[in-house]
N, C-alpha and C. Protein backbone atom coordinates (compact mmCIF):
# COMPACT_ATOMS: atom_id res chain seq x y z
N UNK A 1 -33.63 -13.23 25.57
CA UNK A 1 -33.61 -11.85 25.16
C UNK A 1 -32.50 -11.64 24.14
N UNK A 2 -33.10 -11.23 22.89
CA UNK A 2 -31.68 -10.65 22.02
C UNK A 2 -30.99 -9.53 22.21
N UNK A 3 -29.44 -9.76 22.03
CA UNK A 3 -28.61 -8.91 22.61
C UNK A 3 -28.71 -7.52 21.29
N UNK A 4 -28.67 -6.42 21.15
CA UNK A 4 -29.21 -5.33 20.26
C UNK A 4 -27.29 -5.12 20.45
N UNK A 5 -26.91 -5.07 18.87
CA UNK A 5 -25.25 -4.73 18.89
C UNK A 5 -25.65 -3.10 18.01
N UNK A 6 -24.79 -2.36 18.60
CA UNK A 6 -24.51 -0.92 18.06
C UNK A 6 -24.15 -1.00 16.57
N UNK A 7 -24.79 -0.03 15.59
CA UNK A 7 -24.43 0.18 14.46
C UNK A 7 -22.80 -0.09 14.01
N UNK A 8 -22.70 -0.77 13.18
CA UNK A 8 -21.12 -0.88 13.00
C UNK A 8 -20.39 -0.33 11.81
N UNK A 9 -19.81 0.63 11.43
CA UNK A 9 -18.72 1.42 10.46
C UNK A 9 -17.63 1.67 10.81
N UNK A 10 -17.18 1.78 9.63
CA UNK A 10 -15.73 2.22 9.75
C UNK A 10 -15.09 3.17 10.42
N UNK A 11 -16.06 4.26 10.21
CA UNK A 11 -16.01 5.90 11.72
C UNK A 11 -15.71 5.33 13.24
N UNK A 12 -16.82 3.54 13.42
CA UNK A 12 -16.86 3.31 15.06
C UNK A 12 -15.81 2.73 15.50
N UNK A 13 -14.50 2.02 14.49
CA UNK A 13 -13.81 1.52 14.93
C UNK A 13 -12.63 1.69 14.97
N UNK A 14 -12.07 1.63 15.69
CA UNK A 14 -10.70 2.44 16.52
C UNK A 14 -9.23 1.43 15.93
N UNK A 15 -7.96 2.05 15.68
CA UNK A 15 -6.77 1.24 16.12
C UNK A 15 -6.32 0.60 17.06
N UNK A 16 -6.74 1.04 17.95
CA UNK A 16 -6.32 0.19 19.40
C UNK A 16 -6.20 -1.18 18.47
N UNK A 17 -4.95 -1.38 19.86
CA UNK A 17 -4.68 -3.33 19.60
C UNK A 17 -6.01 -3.93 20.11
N UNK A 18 -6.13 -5.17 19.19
CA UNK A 18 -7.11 -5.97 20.28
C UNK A 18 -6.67 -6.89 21.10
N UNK A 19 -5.42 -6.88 21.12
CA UNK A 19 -4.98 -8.08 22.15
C UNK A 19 -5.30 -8.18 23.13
N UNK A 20 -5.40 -9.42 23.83
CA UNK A 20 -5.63 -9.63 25.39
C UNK A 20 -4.69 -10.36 26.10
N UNK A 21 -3.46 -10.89 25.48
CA UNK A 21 -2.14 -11.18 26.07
C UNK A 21 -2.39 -12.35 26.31
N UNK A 22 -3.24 -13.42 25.36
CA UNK A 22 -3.64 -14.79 25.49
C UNK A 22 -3.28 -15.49 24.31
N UNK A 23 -2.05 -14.80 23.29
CA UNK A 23 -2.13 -15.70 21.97
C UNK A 23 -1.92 -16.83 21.99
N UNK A 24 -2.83 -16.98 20.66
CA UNK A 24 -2.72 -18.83 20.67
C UNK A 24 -2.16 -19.20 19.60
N UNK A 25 -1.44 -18.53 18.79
CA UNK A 25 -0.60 -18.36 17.56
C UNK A 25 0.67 -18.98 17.72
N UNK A 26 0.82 -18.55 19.41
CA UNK A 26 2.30 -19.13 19.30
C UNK A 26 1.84 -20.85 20.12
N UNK A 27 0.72 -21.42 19.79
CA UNK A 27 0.66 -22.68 19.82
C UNK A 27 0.15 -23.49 18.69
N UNK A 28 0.06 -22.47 17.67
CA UNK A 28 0.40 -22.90 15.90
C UNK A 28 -1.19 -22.43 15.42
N UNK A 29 -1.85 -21.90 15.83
CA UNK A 29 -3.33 -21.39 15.54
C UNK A 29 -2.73 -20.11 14.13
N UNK A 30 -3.37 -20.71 12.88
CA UNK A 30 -3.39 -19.54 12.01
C UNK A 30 -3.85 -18.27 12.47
N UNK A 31 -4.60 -18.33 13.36
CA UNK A 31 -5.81 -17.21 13.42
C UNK A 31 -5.53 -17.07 15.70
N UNK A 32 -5.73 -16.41 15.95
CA UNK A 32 -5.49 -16.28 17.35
C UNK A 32 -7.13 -16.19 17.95
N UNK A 33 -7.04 -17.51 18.69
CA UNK A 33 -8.25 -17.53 19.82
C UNK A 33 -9.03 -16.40 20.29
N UNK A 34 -8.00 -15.60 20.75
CA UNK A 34 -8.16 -15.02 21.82
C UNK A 34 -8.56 -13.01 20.56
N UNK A 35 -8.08 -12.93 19.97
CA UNK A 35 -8.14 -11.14 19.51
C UNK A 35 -8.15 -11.98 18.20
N UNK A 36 -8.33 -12.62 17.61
CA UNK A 36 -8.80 -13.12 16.12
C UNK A 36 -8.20 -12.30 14.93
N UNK A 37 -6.85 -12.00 15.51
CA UNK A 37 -5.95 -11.42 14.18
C UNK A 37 -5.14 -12.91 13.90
N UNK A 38 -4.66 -12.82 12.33
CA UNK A 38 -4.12 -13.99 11.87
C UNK A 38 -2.28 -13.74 12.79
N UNK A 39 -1.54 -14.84 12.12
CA UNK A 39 -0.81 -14.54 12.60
C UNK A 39 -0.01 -13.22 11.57
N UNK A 40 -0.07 -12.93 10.59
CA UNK A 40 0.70 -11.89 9.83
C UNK A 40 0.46 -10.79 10.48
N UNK A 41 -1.38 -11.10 10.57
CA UNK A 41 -1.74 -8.98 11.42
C UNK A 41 -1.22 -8.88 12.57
N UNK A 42 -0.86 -10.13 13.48
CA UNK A 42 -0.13 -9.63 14.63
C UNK A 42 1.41 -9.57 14.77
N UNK A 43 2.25 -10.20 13.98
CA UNK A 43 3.65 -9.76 13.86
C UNK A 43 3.65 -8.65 12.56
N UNK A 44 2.91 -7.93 11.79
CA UNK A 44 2.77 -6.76 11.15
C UNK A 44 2.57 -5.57 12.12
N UNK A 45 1.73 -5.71 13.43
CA UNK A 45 1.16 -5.06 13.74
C UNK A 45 1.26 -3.62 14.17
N UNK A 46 2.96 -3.29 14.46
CA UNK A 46 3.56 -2.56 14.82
C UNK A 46 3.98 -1.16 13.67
N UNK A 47 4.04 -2.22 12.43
CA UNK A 47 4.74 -1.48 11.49
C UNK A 47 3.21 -1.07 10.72
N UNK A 48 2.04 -1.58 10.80
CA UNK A 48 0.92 -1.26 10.16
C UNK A 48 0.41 0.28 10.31
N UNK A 49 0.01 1.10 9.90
CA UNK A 49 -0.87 2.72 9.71
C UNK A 49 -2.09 2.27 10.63
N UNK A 50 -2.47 3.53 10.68
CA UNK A 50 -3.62 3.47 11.55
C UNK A 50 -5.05 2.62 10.48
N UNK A 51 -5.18 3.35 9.39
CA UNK A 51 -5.74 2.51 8.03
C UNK A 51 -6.15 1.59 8.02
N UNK A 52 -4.49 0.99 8.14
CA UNK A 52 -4.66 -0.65 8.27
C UNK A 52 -4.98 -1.17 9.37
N UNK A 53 -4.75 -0.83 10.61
CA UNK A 53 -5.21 -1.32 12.04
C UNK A 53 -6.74 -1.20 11.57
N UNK A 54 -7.30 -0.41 11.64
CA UNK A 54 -9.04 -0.12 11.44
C UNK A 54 -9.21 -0.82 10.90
N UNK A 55 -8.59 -1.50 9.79
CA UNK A 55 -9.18 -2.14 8.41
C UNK A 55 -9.60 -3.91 9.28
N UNK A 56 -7.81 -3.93 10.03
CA UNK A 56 -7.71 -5.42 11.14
C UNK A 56 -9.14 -5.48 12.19
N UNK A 57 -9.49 -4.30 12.50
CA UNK A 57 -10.96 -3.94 13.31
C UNK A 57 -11.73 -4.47 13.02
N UNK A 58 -11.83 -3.83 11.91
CA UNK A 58 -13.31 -3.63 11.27
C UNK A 58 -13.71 -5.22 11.13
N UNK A 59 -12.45 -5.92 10.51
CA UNK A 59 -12.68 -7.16 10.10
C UNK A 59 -13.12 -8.77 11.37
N UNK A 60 -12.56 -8.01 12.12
CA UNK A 60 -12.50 -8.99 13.38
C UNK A 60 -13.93 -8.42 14.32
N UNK A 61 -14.26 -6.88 14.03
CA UNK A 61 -15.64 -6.56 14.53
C UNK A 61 -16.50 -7.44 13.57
N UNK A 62 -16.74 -7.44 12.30
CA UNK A 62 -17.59 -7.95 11.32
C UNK A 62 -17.82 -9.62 11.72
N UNK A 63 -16.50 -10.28 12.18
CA UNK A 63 -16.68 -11.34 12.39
C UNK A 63 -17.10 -12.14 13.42
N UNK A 64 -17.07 -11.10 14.15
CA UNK A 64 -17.71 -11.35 15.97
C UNK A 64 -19.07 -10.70 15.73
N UNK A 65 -19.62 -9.91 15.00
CA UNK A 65 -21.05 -9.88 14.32
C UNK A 65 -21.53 -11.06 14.04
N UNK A 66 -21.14 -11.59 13.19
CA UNK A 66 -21.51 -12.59 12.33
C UNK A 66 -22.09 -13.89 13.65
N UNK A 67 -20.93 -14.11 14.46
CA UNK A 67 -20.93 -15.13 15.44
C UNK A 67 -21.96 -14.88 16.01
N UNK A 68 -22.19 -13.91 16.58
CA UNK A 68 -23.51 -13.29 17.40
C UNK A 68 -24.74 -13.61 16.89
N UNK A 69 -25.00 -13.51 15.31
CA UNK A 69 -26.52 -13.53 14.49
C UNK A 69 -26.19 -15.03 14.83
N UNK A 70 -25.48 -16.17 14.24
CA UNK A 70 -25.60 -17.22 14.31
C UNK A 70 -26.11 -18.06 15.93
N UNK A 71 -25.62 -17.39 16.67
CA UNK A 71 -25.45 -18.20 18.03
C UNK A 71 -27.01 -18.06 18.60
């Protein structure tokens, strides 16, 4: 059965952190396993606008899209 993913824009996606308190950054991963921010978006992350958080969203939603059509 294919999984049907909700329309995706920029309106649907929120600042919230995506962390899940599993980084793998600090075991030298450019990119984190676990919430798929690099390591810059997550030591930026604090000092970033809401803007830019959405923008970190959007991009890490788009890419867990992507994974989904492929799989």
């Amino acid at each position: 059965m294919q999984q049907r993913l909700k329309p995706l824009s920029p309106a649907t996606v929120n600042a919230d952190t995506p962390c899940t308190g599993h980084c793998s950054t600090a075991l030298g991963d450019d990119v984190c396993r676990s919430c798929l921010r690099t390591f810059d978006e997550i030591t930026r992350w604090v000092e970033m606008n809401e803007e830019e958080r959405r923008a970190v969203n959007l991009r890490i939603a788009l890419t867990q899209c992507e994974t989904l059509r492929q799989a």
